[in-house]
C-alpha atoms as a PDB file:
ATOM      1  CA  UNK A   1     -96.494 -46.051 -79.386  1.00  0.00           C
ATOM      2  CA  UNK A   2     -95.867 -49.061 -76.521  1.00  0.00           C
ATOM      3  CA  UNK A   3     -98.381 -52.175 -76.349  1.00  0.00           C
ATOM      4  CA  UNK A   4     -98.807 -53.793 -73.471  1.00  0.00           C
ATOM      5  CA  UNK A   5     -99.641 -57.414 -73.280  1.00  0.00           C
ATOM      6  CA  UNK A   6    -100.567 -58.906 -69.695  1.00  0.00           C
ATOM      7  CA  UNK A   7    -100.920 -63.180 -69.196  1.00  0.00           C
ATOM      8  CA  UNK A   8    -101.174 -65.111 -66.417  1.00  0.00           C
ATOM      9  CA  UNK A   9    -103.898 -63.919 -64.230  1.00  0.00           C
ATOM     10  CA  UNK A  10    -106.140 -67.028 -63.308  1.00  0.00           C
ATOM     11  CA  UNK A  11    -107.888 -68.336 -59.522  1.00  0.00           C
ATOM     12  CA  UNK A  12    -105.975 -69.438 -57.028  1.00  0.00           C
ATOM     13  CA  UNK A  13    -106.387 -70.503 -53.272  1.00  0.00           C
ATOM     14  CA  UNK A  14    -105.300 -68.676 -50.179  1.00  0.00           C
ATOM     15  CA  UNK A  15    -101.793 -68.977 -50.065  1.00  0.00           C
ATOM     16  CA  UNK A  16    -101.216 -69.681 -53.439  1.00  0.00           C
ATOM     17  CA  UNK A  17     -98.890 -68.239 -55.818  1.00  0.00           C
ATOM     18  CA  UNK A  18     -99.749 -66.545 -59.250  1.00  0.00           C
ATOM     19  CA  UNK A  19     -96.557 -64.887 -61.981  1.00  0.00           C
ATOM     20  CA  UNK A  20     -97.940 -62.284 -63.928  1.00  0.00           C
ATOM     21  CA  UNK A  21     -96.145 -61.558 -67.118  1.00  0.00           C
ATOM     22  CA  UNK A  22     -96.699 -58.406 -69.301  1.00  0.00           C
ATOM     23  CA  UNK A  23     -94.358 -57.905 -72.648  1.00  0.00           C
ATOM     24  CA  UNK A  24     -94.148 -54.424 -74.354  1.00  0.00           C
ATOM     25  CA  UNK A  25     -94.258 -54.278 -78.080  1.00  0.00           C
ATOM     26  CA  UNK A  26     -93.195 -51.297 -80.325  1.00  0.00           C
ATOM     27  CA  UNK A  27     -91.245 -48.271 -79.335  1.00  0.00           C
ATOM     28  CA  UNK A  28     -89.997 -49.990 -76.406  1.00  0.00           C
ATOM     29  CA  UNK A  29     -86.516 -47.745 -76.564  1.00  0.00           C
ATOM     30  CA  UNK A  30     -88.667 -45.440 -74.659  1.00  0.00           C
ATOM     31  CA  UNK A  31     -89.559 -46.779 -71.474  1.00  0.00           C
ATOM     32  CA  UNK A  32     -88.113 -45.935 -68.250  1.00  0.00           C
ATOM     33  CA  UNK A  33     -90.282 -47.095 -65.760  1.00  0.00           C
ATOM     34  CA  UNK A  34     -92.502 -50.188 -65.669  1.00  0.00           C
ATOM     35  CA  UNK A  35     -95.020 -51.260 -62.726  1.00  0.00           C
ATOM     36  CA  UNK A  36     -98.411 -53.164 -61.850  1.00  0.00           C
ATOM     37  CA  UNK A  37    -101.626 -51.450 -60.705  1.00  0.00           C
ATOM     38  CA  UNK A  38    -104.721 -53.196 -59.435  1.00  0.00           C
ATOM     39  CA  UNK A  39    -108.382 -52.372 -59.337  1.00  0.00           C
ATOM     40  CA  UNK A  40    -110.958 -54.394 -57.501  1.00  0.00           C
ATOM     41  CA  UNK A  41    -114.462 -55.078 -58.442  1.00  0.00           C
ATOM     42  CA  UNK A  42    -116.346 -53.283 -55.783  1.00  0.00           C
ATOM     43  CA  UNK A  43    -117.962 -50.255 -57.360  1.00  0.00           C
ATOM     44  CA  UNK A  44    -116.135 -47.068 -57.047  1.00  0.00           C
ATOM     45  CA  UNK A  45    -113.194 -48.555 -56.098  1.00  0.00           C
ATOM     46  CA  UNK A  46    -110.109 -46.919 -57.722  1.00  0.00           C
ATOM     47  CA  UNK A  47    -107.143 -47.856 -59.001  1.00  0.00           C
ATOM     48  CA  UNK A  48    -104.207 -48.865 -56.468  1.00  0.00           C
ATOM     49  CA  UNK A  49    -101.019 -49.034 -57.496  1.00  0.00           C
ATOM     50  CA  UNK A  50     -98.570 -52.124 -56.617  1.00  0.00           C
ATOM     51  CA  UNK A  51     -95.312 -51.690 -57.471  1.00  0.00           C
ATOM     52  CA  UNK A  52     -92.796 -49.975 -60.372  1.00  0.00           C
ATOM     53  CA  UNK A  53     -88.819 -50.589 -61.530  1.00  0.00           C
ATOM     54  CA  UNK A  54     -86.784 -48.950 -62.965  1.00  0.00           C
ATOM     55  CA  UNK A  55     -84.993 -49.760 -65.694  1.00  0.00           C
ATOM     56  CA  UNK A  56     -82.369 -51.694 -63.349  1.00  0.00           C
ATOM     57  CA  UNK A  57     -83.371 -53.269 -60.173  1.00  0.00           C
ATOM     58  CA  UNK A  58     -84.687 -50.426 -58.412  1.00  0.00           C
ATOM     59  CA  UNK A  59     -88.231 -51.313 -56.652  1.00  0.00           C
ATOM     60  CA  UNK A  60     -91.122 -49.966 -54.777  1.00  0.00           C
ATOM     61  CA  UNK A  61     -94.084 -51.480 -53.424  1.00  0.00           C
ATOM     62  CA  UNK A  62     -97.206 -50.074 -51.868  1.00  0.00           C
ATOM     63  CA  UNK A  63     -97.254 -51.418 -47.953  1.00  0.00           C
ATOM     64  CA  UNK A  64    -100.269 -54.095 -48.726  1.00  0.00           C
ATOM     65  CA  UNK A  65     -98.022 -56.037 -50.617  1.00  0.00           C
ATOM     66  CA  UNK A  66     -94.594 -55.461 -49.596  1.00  0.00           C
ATOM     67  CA  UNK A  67     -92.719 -59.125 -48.575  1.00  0.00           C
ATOM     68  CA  UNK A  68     -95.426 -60.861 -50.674  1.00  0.00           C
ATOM     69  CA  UNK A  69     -94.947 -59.943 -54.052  1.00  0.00           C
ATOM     70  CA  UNK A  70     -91.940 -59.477 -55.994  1.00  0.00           C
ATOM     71  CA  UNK A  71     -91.051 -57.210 -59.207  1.00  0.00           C
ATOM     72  CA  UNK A  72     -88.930 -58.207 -61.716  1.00  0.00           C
ATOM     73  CA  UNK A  73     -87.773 -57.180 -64.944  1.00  0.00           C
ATOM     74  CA  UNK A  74     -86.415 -58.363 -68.247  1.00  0.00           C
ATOM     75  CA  UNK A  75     -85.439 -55.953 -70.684  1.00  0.00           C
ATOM     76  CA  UNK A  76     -83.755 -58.204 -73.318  1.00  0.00           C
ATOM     77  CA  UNK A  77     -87.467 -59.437 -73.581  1.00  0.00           C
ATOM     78  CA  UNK A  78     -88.740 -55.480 -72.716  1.00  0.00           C
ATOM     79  CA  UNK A  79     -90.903 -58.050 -70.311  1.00  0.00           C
ATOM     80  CA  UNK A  80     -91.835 -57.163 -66.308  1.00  0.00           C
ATOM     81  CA  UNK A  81     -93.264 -59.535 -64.203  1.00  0.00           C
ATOM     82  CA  UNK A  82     -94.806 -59.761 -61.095  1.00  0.00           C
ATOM     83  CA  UNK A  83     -94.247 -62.838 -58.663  1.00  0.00           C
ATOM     84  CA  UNK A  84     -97.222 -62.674 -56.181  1.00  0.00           C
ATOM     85  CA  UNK A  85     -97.299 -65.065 -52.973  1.00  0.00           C
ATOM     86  CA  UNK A  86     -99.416 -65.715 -50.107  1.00  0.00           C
ATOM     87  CA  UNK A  87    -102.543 -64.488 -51.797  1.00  0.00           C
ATOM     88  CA  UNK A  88    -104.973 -63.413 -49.953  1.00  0.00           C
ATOM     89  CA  UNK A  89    -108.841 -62.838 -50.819  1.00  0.00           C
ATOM     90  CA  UNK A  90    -108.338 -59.174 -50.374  1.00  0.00           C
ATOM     91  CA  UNK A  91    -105.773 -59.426 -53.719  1.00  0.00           C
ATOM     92  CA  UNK A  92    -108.218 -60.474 -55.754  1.00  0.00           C
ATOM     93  CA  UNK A  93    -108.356 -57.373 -58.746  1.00  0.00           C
ATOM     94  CA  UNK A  94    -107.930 -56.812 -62.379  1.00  0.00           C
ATOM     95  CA  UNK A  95    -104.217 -56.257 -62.421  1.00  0.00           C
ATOM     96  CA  UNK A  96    -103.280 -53.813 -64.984  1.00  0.00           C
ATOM     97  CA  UNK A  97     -99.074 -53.177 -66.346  1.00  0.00           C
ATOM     98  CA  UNK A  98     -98.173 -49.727 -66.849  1.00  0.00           C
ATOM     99  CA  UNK A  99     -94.895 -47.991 -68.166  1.00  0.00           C
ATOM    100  CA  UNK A 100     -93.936 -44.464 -68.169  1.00  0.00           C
ATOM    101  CA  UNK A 101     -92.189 -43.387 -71.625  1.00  0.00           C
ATOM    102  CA  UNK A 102     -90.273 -39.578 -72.668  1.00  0.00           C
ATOM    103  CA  UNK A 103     -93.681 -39.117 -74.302  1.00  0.00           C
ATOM    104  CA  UNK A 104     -96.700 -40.333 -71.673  1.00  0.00           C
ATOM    105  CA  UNK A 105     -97.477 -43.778 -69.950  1.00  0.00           C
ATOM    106  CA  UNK A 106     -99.321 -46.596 -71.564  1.00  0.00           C
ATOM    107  CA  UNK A 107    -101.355 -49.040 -70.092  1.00  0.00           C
ATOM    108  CA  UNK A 108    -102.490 -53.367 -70.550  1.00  0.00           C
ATOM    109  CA  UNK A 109    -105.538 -54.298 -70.678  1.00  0.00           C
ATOM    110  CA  UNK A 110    -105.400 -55.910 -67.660  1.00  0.00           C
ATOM    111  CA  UNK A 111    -105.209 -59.647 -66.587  1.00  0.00           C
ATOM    112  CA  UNK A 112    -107.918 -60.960 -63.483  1.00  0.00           C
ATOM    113  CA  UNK A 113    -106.463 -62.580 -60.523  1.00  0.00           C
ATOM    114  CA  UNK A 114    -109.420 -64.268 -58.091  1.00  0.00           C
ATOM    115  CA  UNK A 115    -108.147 -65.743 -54.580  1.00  0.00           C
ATOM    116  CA  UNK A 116    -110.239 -67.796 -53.094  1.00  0.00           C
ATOM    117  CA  UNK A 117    -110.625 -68.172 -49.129  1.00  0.00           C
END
């Protein structure tokens, strides 16, 4: 079993800058991958994913947030983080941390991040 713990979700203005944090408790020896997902609040809206590393420096980032945001990762603190700047209203979500382990991926419950215009 992994827990997830997100922090550091808040509001910030247009243009701001927001670092969200999420630490990973228990059988941590099993994760490979680590990432972010976001869902907004608009009904039937899905889940969008942001961004993953590996367990180096290896990242990805989906095209909406690519040059903005930045993924980082810790593992002496099995901790990945996600630097986010020039916000923009349309990033406003519930931003969720995910890793993939041998067994299945877990989930956070998810930190809220309002931008407002």
């Amino acid at each position: 079993q992994v827990q997830l713990v997100e922090s550091g979700g808040g509001l910030v203005q247009t243009g701001g800058s927001l670092r969200l944090s999420c630490a990973a408790s228990g059988s941590t020896f099993s994760i490979s991958t680590m990432g972010w997902y976001r869902q907004r609040q608009a009904p039937g809206n899905q889940r969008e994913w942001v961004a993953f590393i590996n367990s180096g420096t290896n990242a990805n980032y989906a095209d909406s947030v690519k040059g903005r945001f930045t993924i980082s990762r810790d593992n002496t603190k099995n901790t990945v983080y996600l630097q986010m700047d020039s916000l923009k209203p349309e990033d406003t979500a519930t931003y969720y941390c995910y890793c993939n382990t041998y067994v299945k991926p877990y989930w956070g419950q998810g930190t809220q991040v309002t931008v407002s215009s």
